[in-house]
Protein backbone atom coordinates (compact mmCIF):
# COMPACT_ATOMS: atom_id res chain seq x y z
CA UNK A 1 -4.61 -38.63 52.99
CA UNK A 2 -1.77 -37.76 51.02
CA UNK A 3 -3.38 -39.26 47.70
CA UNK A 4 -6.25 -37.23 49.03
CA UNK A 5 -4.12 -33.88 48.91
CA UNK A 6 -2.13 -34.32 46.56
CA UNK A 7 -5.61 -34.99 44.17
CA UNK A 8 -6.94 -31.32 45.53
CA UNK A 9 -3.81 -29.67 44.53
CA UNK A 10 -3.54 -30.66 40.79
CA UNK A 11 -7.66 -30.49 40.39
CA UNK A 12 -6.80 -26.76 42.27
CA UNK A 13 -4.08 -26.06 39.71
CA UNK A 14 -6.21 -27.38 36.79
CA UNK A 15 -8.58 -24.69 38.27
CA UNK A 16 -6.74 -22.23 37.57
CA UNK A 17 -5.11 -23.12 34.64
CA UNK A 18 -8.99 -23.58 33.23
CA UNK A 19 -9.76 -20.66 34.68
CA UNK A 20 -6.91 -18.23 32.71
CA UNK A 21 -7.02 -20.04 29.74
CA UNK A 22 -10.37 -18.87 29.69
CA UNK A 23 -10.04 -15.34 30.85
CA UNK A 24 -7.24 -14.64 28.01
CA UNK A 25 -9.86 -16.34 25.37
CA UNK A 26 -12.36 -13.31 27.16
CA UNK A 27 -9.57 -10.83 26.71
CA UNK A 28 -9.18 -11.79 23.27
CA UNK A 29 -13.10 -11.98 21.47
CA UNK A 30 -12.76 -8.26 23.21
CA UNK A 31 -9.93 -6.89 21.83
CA UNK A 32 -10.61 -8.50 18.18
CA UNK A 33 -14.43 -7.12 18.76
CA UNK A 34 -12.44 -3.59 19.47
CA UNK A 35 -10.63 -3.80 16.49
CA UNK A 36 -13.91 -4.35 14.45
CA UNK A 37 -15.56 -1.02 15.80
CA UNK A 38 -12.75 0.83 15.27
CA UNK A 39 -12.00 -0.19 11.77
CA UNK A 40 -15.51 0.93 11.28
CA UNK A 41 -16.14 3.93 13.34
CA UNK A 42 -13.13 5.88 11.61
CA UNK A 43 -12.06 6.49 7.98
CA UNK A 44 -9.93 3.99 6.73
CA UNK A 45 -7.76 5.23 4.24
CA UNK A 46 -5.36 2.57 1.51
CA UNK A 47 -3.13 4.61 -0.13
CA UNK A 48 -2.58 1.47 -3.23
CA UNK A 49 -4.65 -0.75 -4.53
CA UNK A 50 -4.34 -2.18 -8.08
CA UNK A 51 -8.00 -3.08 -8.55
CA UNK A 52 -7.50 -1.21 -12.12
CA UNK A 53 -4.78 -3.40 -13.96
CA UNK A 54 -6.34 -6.61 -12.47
CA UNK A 55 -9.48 -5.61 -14.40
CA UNK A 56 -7.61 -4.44 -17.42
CA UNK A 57 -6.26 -8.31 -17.43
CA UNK A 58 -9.66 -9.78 -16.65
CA UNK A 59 -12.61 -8.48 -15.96
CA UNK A 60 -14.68 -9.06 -13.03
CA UNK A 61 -17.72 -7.31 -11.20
CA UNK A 62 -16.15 -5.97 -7.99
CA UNK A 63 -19.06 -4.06 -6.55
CA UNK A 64 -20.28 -7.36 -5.60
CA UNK A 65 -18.10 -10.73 -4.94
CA UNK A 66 -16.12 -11.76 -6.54
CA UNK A 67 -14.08 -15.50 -6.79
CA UNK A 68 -10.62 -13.57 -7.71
CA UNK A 69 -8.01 -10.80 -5.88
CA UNK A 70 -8.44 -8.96 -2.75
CA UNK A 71 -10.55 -6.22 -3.09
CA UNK A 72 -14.38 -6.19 -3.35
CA UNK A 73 -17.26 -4.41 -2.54
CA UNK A 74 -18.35 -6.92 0.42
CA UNK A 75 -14.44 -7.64 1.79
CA UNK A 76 -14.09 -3.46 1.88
CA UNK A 77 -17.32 -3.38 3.68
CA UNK A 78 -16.64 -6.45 6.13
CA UNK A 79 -12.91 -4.29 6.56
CA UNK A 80 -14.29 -0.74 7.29
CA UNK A 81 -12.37 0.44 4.40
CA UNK A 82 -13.73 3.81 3.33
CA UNK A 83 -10.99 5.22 1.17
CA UNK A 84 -9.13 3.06 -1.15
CA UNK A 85 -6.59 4.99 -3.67
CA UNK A 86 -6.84 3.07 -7.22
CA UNK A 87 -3.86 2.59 -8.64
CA UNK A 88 -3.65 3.63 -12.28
CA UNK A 89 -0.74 1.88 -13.07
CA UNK A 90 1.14 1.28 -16.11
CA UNK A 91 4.06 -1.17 -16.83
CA UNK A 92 7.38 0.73 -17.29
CA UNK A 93 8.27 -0.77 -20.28
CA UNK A 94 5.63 0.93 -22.11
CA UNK A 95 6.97 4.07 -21.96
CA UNK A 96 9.57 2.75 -24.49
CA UNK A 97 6.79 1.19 -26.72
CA UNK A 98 4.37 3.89 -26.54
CA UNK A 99 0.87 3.86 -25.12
CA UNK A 100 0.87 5.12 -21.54
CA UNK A 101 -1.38 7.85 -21.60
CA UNK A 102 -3.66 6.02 -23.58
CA UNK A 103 -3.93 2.84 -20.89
CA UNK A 104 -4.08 5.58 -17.91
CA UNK A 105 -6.94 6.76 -19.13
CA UNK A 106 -9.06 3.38 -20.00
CA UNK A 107 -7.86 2.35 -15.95
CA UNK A 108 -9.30 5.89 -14.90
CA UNK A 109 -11.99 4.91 -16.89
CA UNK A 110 -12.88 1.66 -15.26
CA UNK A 111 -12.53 2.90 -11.90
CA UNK A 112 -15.64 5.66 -13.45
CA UNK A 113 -17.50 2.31 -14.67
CA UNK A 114 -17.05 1.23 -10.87
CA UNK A 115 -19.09 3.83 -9.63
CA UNK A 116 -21.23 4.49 -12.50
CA UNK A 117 -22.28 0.38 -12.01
CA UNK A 118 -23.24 1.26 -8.37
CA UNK A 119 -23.55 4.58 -7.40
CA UNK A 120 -25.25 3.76 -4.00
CA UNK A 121 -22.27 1.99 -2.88
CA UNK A 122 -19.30 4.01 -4.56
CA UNK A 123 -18.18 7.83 -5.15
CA UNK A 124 -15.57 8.92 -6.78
CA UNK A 125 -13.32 11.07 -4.75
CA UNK A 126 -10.88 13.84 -5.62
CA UNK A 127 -10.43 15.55 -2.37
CA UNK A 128 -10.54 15.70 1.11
CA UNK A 129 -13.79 17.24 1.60
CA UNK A 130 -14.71 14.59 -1.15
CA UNK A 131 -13.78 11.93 1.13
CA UNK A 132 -15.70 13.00 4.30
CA UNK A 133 -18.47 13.23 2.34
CA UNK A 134 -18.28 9.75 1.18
CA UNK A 135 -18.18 8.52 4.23
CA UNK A 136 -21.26 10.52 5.96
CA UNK A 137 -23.06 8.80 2.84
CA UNK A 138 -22.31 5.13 3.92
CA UNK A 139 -19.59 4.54 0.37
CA UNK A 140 -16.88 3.78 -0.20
CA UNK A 141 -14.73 6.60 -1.89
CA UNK A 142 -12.79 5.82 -4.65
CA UNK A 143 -9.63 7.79 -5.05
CA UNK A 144 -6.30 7.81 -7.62
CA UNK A 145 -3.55 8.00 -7.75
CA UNK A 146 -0.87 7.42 -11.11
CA UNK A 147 1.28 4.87 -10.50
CA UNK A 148 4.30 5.30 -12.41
CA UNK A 149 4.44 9.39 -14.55
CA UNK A 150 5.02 7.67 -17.87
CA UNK A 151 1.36 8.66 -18.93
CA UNK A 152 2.19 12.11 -19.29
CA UNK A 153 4.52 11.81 -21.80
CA UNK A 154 6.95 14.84 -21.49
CA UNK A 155 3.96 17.34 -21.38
CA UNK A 156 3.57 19.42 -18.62
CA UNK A 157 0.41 19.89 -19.28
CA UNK A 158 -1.06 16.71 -18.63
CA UNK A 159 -0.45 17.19 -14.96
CA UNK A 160 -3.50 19.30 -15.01
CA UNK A 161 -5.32 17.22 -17.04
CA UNK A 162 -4.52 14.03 -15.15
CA UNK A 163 -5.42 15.86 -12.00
CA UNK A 164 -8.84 17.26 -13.73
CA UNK A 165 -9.59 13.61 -14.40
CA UNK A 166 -9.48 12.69 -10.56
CA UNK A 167 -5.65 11.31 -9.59
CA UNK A 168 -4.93 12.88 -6.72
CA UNK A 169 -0.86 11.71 -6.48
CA UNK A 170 1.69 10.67 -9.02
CA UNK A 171 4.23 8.24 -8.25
CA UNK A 172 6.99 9.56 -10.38
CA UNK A 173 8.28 5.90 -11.63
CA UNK A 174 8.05 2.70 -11.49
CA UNK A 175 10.70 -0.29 -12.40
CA UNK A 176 12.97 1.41 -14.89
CA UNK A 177 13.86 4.89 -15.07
CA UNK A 178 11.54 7.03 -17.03
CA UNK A 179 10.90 10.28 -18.45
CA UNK A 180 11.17 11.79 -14.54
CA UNK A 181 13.21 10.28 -12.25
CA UNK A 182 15.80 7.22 -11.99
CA UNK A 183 13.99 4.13 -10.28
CA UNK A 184 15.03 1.91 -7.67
CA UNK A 185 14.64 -1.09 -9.28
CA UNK A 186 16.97 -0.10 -12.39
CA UNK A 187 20.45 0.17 -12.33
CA UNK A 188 20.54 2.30 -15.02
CA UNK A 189 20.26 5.58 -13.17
CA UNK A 190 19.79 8.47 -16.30
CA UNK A 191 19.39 11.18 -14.38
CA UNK A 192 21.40 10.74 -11.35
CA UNK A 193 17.95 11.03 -9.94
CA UNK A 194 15.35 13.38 -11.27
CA UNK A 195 15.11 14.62 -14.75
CA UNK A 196 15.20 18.62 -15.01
CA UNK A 197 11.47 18.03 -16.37
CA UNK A 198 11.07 15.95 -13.43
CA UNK A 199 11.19 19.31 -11.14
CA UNK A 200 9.17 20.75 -13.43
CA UNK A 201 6.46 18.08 -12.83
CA UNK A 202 6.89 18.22 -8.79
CA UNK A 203 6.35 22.05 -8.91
CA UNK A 204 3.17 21.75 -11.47
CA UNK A 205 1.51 19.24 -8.76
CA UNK A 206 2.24 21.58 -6.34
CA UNK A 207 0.38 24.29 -7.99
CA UNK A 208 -2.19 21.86 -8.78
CA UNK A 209 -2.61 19.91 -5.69
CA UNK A 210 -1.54 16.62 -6.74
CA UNK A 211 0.46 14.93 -4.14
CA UNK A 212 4.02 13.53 -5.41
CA UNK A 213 4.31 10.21 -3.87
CA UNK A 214 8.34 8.65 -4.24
CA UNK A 215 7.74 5.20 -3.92
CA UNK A 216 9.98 3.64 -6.50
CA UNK A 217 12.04 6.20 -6.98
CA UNK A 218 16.07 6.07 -6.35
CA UNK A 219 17.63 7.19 -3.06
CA UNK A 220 19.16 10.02 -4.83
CA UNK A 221 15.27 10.90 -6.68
CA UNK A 222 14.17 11.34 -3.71
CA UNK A 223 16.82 13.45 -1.76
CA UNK A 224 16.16 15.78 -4.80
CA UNK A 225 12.33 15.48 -4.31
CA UNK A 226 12.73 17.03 -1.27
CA UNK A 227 14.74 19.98 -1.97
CA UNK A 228 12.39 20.48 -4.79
CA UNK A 229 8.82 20.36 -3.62
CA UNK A 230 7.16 23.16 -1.26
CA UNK A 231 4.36 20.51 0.33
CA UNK A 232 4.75 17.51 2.02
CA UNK A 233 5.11 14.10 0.36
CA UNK A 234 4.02 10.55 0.64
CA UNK A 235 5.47 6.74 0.07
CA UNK A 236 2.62 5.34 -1.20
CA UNK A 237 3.09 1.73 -0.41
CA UNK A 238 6.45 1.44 1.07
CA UNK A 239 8.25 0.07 4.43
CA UNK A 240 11.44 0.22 6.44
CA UNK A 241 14.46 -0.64 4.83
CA UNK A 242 15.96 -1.35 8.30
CA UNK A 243 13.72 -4.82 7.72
CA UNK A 244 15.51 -5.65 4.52
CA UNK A 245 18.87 -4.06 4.24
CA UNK A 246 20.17 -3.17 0.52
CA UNK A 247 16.73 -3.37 -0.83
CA UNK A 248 16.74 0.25 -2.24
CA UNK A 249 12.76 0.02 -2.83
CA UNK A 250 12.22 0.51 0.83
CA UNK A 251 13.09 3.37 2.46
CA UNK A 252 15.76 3.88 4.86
CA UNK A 253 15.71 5.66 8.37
CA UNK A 254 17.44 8.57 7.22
CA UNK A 255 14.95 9.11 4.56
CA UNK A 256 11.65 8.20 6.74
CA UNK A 257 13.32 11.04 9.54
CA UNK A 258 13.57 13.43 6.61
CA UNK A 259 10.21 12.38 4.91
CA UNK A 260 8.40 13.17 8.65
CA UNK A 261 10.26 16.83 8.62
CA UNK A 262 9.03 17.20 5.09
CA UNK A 263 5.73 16.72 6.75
CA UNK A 264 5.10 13.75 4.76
CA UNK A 265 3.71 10.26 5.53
CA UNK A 266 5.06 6.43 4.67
CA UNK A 267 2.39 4.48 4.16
CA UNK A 268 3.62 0.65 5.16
CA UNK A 269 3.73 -2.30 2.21
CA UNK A 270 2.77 -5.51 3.51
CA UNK A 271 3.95 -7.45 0.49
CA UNK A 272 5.89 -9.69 2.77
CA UNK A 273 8.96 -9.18 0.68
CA UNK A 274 8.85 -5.82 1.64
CA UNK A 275 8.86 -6.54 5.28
CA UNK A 276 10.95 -9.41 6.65
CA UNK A 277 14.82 -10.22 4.91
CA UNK A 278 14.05 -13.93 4.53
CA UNK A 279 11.14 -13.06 2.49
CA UNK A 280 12.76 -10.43 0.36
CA UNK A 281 15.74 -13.20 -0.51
CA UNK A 282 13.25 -16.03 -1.20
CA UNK A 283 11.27 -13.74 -4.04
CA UNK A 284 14.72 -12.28 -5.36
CA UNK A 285 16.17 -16.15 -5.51
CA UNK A 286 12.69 -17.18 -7.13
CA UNK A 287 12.78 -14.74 -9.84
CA UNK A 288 16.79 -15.07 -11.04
CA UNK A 289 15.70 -19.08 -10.94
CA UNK A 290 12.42 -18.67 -13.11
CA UNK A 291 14.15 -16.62 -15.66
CA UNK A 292 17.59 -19.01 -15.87
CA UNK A 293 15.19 -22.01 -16.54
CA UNK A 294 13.18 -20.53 -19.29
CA UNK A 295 16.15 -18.74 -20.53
CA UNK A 296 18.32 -22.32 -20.50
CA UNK A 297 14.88 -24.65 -21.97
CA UNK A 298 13.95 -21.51 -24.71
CA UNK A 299 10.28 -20.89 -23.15
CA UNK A 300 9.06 -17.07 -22.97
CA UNK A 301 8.48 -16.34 -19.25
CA UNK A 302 4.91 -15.43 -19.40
CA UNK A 303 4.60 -19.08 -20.89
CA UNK A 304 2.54 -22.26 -19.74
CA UNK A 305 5.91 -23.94 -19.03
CA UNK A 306 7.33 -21.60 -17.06
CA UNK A 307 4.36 -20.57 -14.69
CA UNK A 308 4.41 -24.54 -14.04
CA UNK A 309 7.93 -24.41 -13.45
CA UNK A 310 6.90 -21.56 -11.11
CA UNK A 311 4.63 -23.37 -9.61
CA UNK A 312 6.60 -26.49 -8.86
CA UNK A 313 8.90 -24.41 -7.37
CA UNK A 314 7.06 -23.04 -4.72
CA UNK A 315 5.10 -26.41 -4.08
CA UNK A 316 9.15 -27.24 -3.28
CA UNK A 317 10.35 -24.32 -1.90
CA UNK A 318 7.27 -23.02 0.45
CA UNK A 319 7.00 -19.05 0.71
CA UNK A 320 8.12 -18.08 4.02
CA UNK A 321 4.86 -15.22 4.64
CA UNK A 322 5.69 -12.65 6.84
CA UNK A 323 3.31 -12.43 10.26
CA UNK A 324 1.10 -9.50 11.32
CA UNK A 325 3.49 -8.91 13.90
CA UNK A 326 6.19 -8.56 11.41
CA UNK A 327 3.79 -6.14 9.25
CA UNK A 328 3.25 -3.86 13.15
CA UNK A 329 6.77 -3.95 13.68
CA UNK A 330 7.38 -1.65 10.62
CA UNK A 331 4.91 0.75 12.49
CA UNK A 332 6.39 0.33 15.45
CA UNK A 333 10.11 1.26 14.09
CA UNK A 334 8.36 4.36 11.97
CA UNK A 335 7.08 5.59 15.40
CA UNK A 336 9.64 5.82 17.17
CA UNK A 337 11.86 7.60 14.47
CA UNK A 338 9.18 10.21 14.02
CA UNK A 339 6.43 10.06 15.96
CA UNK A 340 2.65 8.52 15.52
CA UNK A 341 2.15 11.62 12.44
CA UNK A 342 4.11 10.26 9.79
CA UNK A 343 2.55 6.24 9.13
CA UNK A 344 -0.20 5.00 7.14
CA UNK A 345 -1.52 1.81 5.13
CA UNK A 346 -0.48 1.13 1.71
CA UNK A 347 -1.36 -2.75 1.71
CA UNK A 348 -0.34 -3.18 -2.41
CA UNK A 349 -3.35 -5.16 -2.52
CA UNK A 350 -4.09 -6.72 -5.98
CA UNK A 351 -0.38 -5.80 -6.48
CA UNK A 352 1.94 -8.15 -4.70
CA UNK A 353 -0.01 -11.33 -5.96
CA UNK A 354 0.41 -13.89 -3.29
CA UNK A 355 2.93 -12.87 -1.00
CA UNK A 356 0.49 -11.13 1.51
CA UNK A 357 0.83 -11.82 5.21
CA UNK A 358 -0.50 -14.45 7.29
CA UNK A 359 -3.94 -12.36 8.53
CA UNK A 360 -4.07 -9.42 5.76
CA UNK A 361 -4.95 -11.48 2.71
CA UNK A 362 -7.52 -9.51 1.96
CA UNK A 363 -9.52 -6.22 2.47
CA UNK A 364 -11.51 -7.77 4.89
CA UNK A 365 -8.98 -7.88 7.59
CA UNK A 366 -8.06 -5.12 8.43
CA UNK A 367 -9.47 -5.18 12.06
CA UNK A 368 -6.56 -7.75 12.17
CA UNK A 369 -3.83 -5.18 11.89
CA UNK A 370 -5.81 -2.98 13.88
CA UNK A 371 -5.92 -5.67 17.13
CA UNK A 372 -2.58 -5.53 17.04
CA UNK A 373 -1.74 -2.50 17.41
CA UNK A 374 -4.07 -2.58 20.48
CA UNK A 375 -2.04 -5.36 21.68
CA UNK A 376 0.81 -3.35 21.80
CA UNK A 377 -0.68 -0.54 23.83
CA UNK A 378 -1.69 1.74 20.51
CA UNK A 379 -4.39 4.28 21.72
CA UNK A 380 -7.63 4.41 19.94
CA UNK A 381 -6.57 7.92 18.67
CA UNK A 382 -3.19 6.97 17.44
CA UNK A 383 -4.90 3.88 15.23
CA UNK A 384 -6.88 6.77 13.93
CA UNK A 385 -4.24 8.86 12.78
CA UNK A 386 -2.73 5.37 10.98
CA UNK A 387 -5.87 4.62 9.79
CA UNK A 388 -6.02 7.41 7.75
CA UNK A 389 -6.08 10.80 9.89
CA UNK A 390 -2.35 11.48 8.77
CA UNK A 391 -2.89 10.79 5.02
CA UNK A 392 -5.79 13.50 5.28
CA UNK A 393 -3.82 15.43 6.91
CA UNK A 394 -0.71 15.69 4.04
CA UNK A 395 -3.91 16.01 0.94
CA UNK A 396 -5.37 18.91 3.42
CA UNK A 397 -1.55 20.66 3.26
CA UNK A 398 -1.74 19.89 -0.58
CA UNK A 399 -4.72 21.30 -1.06
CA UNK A 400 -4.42 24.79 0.77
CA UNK A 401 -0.84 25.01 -0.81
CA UNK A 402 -2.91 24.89 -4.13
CA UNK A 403 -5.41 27.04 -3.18
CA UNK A 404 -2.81 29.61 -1.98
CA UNK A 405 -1.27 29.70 -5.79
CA UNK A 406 -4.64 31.26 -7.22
């Protein structure tokens, strides 16, 4: 009899074990199928994607699949991504060597070839109203934005023409100190950070309505930034720098507070060196290590040796990828400095190579990001304002500010 009981108990137990194991399974298809509608029902803004360069360096047909990077026609669909910002980037060093303005506009050019291939599944955007009305169309709205101010070369007046050809924010540098501002990724700081024709430039996109995004730029660049421009600003693909301390490129709490009373938004990074400290030191310890060994063996370091040194390496050495719920927990930390008005998605997609997170390789997966911020008790209006609500929300104040300057 006690054989007997003792039988019922642990087939009871199993039960219920079964039983849960299968409810939380339930929960689960339901909250990822929530995530799905939601990443479709509402715009879905990217504020950087480097779709651009990667063509510039080898062409592919992205309004259908394709074999390479992370951005595609299909993937955006399959993500709900209605709004990705092109990044019209160019290298820093070629402000030195000439050429910038020249390679910004061939990039804005391709993006126009994008659309021009398939104008029943793309529209080039320049505006908010622009943007709504690409997605009551069913496409997928492609907006700009300059990624590094090189391109135009130390004449105001290209911020008007840049902005007439459709890039709707500058980021003022990239990784060296330029014409503009000093950049956190040089230690050469020119300016002590911005250039006097560096305000200029802020107050011209003002008046034009182009949104000055301070991404790269030095701590000090961007304290200045602020004092100078009359409209809200935006990190385009940034995170917190609470996540990896002395890595200027992020932004610190003091700035994010003073970025959400500037109105502005911080659109997260999910490069995973830009989110987790184990991460950051494994990519800065990679890099010093590639360049010793080409620099001790005589190779250049874009050559066949070194990218199989590289690759050894990291066959060695594994890349420690950051989780989703590493990515969320810069949201999280955001949030509760400022509030659920002041965070957005800047993925760096097609910019930070291979180094994306475990879940958001690609454009398709967004929904994943999404589920977990309903795991964590996000409401459906709150995703929406990350989504891309809050973004809109800083071009709207852009815009009118504009508009108010006749």
């Amino acid at each position: 009899m006690i054989m007997k009981a003792t039988i019922l108990i642990r087939a009871s137990i199993m039960a219920v074990l079964m039983f849960s194991i299968t409810a939380v399974s339930a929960g689960e298809d339901s909250l990822n199928e929530n995530a799905r509608r939601i990443a479709q029902q509402y715009l879905l803004t990217d504020t950087h994607i480097d779709v651009p360069y990667r063509l510039h360096a080898g062409w592919v047909d992205v309004t259908e699949s394709a074999t390479d990077g992370q951005f595609d026609y299909p993937r955006a669909v399959q993500g709900g991504l209605n709004l990705p910002f092109m990044s019209i980037y160019t290298p820093a060093e070629m402000e030195a060597e000439g050429g910038s303005f020249e390679l910004a506009n061939q990039l804005i050019d391709t993006v126009e070839a994008m659309v021009g291939r398939a104008p029943e599944k793309f529209m080039l955007v320049g505006s908010v109203a622009d943007a709504r009305q690409a997605m009551q169309d069913g496409k997928i709205g492609l907006a700009m934005g300059m990624e590094n101010g090189s391109p135009i070369d130390n004449k105001i007046e290209n911020v008007q023409f840049f902005a007439d050809r459709g890039i709707s924010y500058i980021t003022l540098t990239h990784g060296l100190s330029n014409q503009l501002s000093d950049s956190s990724y040089d230690d050469n700081h020119a300016w002590d950070g911005l250039s006097s024709f560096g305000k200029d430039v802020i107050r011209e996109m003002n008046r034009v309505g182009v949104m000055v995004d301070i991404s790269h730029v030095s701590d000090a660049a961007f304290w200045q930034t602020l004092e100078v421009t009359e409209v809200p600003v935006i990190a385009s693909h940034s995170s917190a720098r609470k996540f990896t301390p002395g890595f200027e490129r992020n932004m610190s709490d003091e700035m994010i507070v003073a970025l959400a009373k500037n109105g502005g938004v911080i659109q997260i990074n999910w490069g995973s060196s830009f989110l987790t400290e184990k991460a950051n030191a494994y990519s800065t310890e990679f890099w010093e290590t590639r360049k010793a060994w080409a620099k001790e063996h005589g190779f250049d370091e874009d050559s066949f040796e070194v990218k199989a040194y590289a690759k050894e390496y990291k066959e060695k050495h594994p890349y420690p990828y950051a989780t989703l719920a590493e990515v969320a927990d810069h949201f999280d930390h955001v949030i509760k400095l400022t509030g659920i008005d002041h965070v957005g998605l800047g993925s760096d997609f097609d910019g930070v190579g291979d180094s994306l997170p475990i879940g958001l390789k690609d454009v398709s997966q967004y929904p994943n990001l999404v589920a977990e911020f309903l795991r964590r008790g996000y409401s459906e209006e709150d995703i929406a304002k990350i989504l891309g609500g809050n973004l809109l929300r800083v071009w709207g104040e852009v815009e009118a500010f504009a508009a108010s300057q006749g």
